[in-house]
PDB file of N, CA and C in Angstrom:
ATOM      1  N   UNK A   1     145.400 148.754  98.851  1.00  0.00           N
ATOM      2  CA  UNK A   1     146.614 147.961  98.882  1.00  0.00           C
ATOM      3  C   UNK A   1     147.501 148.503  99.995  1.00  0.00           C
ATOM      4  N   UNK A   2     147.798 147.688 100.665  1.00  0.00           N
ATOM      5  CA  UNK A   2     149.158 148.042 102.089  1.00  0.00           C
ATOM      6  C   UNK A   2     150.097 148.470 101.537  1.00  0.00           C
ATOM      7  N   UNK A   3     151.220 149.199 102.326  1.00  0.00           N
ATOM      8  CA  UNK A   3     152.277 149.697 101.878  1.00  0.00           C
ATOM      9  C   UNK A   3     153.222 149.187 101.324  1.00  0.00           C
ATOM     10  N   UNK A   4     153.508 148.086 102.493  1.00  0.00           N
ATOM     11  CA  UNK A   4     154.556 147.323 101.813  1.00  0.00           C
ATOM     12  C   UNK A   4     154.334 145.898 100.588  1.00  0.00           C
ATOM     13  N   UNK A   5     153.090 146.116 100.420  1.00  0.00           N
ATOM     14  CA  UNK A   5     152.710 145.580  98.988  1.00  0.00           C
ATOM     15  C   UNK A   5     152.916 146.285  97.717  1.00  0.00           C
ATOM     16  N   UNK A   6     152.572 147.277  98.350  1.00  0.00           N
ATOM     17  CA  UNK A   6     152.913 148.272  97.345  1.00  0.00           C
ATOM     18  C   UNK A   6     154.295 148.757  96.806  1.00  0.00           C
ATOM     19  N   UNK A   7     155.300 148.107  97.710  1.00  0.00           N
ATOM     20  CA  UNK A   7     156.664 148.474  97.826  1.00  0.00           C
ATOM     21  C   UNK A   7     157.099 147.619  97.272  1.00  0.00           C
ATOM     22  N   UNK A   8     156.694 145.903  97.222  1.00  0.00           N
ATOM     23  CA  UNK A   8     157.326 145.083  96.982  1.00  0.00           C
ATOM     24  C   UNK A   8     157.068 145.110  95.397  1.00  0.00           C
ATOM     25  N   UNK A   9     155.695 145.771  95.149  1.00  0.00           N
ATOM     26  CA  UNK A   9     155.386 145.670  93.733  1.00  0.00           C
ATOM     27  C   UNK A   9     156.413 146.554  92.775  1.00  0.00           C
ATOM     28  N   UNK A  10     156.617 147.739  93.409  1.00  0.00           N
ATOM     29  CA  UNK A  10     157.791 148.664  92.245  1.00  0.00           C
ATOM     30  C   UNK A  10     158.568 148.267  92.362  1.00  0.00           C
ATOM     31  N   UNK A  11     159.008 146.974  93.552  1.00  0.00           N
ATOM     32  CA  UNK A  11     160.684 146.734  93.903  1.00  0.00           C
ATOM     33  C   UNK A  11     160.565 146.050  92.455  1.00  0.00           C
ATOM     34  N   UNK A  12     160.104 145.616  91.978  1.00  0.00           N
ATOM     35  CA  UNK A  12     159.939 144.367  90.986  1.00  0.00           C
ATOM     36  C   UNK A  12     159.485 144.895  89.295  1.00  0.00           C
ATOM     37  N   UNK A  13     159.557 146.507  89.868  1.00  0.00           N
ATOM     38  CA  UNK A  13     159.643 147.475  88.213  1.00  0.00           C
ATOM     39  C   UNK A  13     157.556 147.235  87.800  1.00  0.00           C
ATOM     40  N   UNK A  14     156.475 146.918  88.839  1.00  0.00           N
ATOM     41  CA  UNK A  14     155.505 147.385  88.884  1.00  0.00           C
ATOM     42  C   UNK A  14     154.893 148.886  88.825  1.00  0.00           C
ATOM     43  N   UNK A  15     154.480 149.725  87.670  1.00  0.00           N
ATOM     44  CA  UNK A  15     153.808 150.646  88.060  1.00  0.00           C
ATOM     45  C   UNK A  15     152.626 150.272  89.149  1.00  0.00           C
ATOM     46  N   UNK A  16     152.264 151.151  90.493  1.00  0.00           N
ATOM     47  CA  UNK A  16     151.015 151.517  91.224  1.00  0.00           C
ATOM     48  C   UNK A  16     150.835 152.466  90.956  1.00  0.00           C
ATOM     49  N   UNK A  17     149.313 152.284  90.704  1.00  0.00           N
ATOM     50  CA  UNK A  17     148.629 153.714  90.625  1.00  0.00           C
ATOM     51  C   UNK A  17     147.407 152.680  90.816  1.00  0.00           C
ATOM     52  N   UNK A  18     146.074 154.479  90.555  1.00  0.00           N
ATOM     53  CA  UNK A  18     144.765 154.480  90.824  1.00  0.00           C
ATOM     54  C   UNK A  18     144.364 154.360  89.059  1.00  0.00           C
ATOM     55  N   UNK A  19     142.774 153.766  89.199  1.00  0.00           N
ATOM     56  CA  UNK A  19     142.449 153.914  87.889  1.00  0.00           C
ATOM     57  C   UNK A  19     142.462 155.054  87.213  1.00  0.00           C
ATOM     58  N   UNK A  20     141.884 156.418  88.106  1.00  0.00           N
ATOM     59  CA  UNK A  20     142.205 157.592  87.566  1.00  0.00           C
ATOM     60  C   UNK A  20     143.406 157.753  87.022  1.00  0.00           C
ATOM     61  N   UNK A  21     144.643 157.216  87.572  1.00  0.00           N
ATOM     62  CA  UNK A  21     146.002 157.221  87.275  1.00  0.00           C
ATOM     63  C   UNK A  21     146.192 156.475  85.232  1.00  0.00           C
ATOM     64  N   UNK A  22     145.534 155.362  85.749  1.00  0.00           N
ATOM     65  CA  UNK A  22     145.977 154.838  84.599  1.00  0.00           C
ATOM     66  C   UNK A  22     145.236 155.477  83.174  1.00  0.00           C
ATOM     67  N   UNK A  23     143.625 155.774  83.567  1.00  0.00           N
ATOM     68  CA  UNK A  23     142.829 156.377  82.480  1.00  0.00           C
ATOM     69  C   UNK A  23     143.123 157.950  82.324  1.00  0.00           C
ATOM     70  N   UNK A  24     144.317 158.267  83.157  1.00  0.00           N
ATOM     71  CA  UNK A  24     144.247 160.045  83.079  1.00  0.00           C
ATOM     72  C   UNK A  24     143.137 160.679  83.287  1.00  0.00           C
ATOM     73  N   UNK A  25     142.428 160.041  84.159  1.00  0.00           N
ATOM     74  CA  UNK A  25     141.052 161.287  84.655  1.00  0.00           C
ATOM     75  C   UNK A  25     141.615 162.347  85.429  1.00  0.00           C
ATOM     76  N   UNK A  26     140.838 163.344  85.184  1.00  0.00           N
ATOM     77  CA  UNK A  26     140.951 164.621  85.955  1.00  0.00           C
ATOM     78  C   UNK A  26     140.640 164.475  87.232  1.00  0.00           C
ATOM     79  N   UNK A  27     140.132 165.397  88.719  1.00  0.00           N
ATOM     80  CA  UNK A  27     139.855 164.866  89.532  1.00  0.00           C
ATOM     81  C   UNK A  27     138.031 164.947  89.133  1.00  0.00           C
ATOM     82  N   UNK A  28     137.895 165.755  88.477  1.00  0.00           N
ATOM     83  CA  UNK A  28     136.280 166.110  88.460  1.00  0.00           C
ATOM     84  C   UNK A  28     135.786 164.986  87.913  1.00  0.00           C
ATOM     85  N   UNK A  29     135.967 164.091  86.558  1.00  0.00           N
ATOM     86  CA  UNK A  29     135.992 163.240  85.814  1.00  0.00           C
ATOM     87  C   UNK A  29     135.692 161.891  87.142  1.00  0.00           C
ATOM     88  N   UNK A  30     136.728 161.638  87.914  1.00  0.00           N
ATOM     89  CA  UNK A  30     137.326 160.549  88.911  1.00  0.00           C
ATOM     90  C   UNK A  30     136.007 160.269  89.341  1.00  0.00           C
ATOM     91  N   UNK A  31     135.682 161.789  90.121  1.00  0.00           N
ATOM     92  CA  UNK A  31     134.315 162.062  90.792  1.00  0.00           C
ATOM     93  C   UNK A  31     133.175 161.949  90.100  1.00  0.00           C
ATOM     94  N   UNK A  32     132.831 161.851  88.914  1.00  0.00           N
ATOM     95  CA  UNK A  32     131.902 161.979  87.805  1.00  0.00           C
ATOM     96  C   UNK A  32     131.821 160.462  87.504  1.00  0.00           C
ATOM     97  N   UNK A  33     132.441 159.613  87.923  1.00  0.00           N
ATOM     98  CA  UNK A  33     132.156 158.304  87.935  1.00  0.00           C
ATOM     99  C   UNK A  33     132.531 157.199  89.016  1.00  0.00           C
ATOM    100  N   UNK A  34     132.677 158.193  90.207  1.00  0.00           N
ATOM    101  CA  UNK A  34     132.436 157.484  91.463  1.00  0.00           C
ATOM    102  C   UNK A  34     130.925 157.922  91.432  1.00  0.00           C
ATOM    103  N   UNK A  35     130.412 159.028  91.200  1.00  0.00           N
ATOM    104  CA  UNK A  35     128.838 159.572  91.577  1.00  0.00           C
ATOM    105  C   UNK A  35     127.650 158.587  90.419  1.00  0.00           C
ATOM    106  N   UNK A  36     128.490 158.311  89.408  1.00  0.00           N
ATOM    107  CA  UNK A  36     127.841 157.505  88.469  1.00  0.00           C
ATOM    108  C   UNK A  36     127.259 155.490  89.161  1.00  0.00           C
ATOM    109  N   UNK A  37     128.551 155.057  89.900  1.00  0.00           N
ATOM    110  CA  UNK A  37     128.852 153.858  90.125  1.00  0.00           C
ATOM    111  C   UNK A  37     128.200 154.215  91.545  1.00  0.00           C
ATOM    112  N   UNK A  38     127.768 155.139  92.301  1.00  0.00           N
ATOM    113  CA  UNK A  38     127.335 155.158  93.870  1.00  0.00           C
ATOM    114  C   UNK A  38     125.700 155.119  93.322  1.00  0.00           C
ATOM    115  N   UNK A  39     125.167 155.775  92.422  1.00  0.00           N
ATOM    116  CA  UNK A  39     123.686 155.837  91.967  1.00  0.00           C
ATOM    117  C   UNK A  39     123.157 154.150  91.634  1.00  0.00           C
ATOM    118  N   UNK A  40     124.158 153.747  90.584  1.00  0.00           N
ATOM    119  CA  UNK A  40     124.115 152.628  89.944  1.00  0.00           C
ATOM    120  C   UNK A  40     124.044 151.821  90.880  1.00  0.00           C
ATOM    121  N   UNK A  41     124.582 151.733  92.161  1.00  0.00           N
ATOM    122  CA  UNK A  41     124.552 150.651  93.106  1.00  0.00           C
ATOM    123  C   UNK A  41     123.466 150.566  94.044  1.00  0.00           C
ATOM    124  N   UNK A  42     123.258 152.159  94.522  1.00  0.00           N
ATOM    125  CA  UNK A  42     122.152 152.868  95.040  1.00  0.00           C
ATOM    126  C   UNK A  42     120.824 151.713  94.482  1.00  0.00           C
ATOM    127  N   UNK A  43     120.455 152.348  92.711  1.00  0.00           N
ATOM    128  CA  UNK A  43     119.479 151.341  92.598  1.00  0.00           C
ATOM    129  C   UNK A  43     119.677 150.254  92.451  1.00  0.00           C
ATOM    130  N   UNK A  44     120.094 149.375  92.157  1.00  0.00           N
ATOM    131  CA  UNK A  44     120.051 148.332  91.904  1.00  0.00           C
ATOM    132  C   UNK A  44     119.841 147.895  93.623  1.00  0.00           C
ATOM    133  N   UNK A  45     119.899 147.942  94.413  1.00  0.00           N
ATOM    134  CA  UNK A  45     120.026 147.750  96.188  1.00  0.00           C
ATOM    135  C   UNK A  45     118.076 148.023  96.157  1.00  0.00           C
ATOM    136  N   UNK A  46     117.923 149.123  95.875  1.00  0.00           N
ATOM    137  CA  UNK A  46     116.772 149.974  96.485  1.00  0.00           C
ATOM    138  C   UNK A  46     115.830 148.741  95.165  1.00  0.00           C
ATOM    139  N   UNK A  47     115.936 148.744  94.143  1.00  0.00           N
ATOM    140  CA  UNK A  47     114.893 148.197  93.167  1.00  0.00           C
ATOM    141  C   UNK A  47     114.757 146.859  93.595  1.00  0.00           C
ATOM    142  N   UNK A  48     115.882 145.743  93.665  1.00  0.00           N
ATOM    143  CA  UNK A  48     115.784 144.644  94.676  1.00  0.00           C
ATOM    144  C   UNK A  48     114.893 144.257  95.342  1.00  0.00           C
ATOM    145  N   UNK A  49     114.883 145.291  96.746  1.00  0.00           N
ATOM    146  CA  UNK A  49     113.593 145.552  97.274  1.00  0.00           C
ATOM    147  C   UNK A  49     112.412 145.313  97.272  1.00  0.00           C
ATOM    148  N   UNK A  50     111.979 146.385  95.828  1.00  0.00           N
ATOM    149  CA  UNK A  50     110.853 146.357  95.589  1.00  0.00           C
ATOM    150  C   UNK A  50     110.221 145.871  94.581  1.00  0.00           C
ATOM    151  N   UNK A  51     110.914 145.463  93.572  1.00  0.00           N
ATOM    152  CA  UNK A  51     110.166 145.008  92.192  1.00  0.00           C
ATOM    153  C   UNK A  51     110.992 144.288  91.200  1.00  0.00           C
ATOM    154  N   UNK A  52     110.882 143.803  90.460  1.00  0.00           N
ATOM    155  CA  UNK A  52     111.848 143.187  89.409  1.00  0.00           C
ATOM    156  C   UNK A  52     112.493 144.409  88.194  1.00  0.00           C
ATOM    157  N   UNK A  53     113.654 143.941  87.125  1.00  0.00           N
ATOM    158  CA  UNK A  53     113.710 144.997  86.499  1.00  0.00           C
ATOM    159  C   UNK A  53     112.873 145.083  85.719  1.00  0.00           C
ATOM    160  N   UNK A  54     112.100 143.940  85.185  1.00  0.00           N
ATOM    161  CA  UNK A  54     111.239 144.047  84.425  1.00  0.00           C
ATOM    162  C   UNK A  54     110.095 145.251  84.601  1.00  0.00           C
ATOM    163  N   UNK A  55     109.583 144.951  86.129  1.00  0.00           N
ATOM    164  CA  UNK A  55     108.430 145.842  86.572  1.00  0.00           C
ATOM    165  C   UNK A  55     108.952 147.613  86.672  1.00  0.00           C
ATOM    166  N   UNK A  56     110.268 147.457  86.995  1.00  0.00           N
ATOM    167  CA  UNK A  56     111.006 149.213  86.741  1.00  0.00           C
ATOM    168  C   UNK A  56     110.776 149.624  85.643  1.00  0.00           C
ATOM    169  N   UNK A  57     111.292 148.762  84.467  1.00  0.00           N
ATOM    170  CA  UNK A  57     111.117 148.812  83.320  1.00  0.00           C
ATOM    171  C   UNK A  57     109.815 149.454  82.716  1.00  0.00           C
ATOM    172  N   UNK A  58     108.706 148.687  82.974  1.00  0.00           N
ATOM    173  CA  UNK A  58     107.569 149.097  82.553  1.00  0.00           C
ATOM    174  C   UNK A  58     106.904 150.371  83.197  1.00  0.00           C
ATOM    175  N   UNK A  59     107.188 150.769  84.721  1.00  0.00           N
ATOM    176  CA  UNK A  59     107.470 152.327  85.018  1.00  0.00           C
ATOM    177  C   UNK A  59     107.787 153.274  84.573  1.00  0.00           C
ATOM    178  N   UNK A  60     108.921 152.975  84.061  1.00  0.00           N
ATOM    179  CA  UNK A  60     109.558 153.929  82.949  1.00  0.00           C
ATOM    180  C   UNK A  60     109.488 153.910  81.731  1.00  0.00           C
ATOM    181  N   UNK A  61     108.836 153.120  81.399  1.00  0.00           N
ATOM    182  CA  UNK A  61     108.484 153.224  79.756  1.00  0.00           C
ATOM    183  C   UNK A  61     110.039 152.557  79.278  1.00  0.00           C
ATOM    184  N   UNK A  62     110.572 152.002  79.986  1.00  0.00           N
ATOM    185  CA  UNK A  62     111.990 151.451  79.358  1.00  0.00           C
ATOM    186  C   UNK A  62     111.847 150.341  79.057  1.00  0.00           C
ATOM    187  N   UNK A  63     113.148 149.014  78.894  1.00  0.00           N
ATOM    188  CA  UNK A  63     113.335 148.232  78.892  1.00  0.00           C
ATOM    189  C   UNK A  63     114.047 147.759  79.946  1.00  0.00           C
ATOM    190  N   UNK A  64     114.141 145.931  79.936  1.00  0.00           N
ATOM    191  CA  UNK A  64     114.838 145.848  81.258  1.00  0.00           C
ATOM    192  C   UNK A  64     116.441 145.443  80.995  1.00  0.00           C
ATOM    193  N   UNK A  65     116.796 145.450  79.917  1.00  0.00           N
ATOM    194  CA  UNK A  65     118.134 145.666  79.462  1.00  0.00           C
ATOM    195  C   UNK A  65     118.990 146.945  79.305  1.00  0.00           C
ATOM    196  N   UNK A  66     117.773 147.817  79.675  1.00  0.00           N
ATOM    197  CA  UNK A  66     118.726 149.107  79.825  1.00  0.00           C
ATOM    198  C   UNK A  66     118.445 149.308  81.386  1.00  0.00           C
ATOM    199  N   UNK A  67     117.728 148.839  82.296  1.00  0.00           N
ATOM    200  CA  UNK A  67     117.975 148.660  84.172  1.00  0.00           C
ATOM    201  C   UNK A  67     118.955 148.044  84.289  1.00  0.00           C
ATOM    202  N   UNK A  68     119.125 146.697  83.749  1.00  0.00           N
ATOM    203  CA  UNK A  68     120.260 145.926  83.902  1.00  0.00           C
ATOM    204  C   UNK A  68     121.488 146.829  83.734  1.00  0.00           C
ATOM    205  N   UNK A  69     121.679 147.506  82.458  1.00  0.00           N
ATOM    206  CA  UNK A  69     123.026 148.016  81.998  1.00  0.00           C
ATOM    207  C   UNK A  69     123.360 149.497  83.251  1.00  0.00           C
ATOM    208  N   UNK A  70     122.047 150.297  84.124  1.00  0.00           N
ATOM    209  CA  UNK A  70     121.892 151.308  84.929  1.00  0.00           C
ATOM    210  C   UNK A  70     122.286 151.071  85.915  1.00  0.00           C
ATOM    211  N   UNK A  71     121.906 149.114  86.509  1.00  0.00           N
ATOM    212  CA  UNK A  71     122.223 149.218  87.454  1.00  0.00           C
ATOM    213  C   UNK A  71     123.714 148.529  87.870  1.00  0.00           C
ATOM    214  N   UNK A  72     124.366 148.043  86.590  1.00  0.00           N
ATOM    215  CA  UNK A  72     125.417 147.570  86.282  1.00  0.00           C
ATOM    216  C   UNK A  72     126.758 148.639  85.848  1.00  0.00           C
ATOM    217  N   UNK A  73     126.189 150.048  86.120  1.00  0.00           N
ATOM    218  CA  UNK A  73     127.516 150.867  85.682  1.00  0.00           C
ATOM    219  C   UNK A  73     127.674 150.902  84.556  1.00  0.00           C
ATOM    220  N   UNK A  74     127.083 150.604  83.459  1.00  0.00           N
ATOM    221  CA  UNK A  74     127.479 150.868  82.143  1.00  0.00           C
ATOM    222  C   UNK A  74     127.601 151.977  81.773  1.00  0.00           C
ATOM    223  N   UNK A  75     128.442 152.555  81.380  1.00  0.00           N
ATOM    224  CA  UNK A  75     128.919 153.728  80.911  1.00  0.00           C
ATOM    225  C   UNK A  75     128.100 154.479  79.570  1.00  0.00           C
ATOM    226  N   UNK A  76     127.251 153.813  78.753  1.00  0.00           N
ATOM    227  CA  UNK A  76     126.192 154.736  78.231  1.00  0.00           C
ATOM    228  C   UNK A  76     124.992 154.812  78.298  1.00  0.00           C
ATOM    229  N   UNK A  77     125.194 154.708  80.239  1.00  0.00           N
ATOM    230  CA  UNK A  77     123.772 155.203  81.401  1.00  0.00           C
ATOM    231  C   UNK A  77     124.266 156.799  81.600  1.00  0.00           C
ATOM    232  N   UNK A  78     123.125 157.363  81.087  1.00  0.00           N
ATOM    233  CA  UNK A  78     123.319 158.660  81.618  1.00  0.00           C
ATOM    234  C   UNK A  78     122.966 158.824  83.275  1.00  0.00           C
ATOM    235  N   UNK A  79     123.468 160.206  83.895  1.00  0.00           N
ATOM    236  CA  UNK A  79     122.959 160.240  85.568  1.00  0.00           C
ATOM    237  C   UNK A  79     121.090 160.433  85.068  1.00  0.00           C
ATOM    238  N   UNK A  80     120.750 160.915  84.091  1.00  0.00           N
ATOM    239  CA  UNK A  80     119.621 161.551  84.221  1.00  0.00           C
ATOM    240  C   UNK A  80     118.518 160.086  84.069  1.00  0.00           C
ATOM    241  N   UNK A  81     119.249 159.325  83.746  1.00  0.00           N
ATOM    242  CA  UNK A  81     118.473 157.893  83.476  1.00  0.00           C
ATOM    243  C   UNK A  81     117.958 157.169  85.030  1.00  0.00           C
ATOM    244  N   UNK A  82     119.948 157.147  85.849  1.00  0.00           N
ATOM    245  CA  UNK A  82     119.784 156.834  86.998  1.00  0.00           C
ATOM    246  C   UNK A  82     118.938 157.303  87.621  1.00  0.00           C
ATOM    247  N   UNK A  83     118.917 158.671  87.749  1.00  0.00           N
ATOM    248  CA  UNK A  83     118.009 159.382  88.925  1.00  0.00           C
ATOM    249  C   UNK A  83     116.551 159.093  88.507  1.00  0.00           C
ATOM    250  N   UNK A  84     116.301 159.185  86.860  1.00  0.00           N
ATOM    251  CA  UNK A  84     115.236 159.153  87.013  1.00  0.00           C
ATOM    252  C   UNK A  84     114.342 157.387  87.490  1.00  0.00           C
ATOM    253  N   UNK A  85     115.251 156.533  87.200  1.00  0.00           N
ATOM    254  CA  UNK A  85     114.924 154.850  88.140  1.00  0.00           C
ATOM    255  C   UNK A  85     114.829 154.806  89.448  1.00  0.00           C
ATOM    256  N   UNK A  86     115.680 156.055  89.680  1.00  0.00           N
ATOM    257  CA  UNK A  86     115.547 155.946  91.561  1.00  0.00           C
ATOM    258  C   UNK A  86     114.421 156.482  92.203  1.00  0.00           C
ATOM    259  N   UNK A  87     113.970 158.039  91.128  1.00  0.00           N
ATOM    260  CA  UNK A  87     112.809 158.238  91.827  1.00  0.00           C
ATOM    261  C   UNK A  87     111.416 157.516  90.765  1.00  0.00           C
ATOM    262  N   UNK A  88     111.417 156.575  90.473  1.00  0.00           N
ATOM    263  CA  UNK A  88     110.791 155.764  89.698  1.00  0.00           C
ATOM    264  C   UNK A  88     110.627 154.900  90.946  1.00  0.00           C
ATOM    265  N   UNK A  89     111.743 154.591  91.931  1.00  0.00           N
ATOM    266  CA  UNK A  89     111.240 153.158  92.796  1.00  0.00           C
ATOM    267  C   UNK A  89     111.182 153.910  94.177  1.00  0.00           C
ATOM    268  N   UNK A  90     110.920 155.388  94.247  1.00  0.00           N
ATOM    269  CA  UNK A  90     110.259 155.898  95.477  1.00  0.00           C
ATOM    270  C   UNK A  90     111.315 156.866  95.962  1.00  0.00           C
ATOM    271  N   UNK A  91     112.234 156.622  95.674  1.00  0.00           N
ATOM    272  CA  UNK A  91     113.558 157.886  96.264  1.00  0.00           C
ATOM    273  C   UNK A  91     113.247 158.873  96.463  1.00  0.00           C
ATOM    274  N   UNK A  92     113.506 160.074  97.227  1.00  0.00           N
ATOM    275  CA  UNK A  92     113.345 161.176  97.261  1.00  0.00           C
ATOM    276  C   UNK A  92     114.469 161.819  96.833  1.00  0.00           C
ATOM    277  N   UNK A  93     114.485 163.171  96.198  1.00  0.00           N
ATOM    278  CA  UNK A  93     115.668 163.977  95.740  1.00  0.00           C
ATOM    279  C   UNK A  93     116.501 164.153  97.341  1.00  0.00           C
ATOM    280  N   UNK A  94     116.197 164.241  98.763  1.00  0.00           N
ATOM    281  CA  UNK A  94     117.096 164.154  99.487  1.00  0.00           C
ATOM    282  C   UNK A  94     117.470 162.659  99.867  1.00  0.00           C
ATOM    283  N   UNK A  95     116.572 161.587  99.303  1.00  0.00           N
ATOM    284  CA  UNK A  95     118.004 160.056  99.112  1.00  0.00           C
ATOM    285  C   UNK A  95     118.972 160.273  98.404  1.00  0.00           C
ATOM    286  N   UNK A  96     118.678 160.830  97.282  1.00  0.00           N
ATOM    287  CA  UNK A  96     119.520 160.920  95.739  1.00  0.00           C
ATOM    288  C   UNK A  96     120.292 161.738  96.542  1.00  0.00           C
ATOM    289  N   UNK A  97     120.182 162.418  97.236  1.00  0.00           N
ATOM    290  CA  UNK A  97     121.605 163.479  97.101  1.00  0.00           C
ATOM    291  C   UNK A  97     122.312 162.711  98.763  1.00  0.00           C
ATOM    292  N   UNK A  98     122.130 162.178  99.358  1.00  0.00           N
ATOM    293  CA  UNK A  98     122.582 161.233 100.164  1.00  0.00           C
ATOM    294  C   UNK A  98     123.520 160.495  99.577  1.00  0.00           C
ATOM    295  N   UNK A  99     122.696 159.833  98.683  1.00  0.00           N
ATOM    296  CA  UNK A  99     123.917 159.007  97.766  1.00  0.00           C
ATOM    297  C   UNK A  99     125.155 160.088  96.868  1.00  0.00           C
ATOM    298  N   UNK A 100     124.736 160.949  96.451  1.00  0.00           N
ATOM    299  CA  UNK A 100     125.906 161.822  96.054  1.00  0.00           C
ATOM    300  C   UNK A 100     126.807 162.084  97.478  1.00  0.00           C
ATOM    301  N   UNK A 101     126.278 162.682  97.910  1.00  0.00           N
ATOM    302  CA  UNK A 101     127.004 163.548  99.054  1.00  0.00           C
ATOM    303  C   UNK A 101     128.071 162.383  99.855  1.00  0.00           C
ATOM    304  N   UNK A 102     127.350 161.010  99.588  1.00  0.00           N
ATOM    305  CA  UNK A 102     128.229 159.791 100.258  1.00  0.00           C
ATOM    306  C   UNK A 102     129.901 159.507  99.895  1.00  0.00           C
ATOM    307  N   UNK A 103     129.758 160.321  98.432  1.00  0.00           N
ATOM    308  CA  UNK A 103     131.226 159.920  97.652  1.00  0.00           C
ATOM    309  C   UNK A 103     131.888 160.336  97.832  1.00  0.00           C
ATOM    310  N   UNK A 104     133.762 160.249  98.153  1.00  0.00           N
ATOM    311  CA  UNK A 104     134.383 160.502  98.934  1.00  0.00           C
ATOM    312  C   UNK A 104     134.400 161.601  99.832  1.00  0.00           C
TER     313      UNK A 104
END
């Protein structure tokens, strides 16, 4: 948001803030689900690619309602789920950490 959007918004008794702001995340927390939402996007981009979720799915012995929910950010995707879909569709642990290392 620009500045003076931002100006015009408190002129008018608007709180601005960040989501961290509003959910009270810590900064580690903030980061703990930017790294969550950079994986999540990561695959869903990279699986695209190569296969349906269905066919991830059956890679992993999963379902494709829990790819969907992995690659959708759902919040009771663990990282260990993500990573393990990414190197499920060929990633290497130095992509995976590409995609970490990408966040702010």
């Amino acid at each position: 948001m620009d500045q003076a959007k931002r100006e015009r918004l408190v002129a008018k008794g608007w709180k601005v803030g960040s989501v961290s702001d509003f959910l009270d995340l810590t900064a580690e927390e903030s980061i703990l689900v930017e790294i969550k939402l950079a994986l999540s996007q990561n695959l869903k981009e990279r699986r695209q690619k190569l296969m349906t979720q269905t066919e991830l799915a059956s890679k992993m012995s999963s379902s494709q309602p829990r790819i969907a929910k992995a690659e959708n950010g759902d919040t009771s995707v663990s990282i260990e789920l993500l990573i393990r879909a990414m190197l499920a569709t060929g990633a290497t642990p130095q992509d995976i950490g590409q995609v970490i290392a990408g966040v702010r």
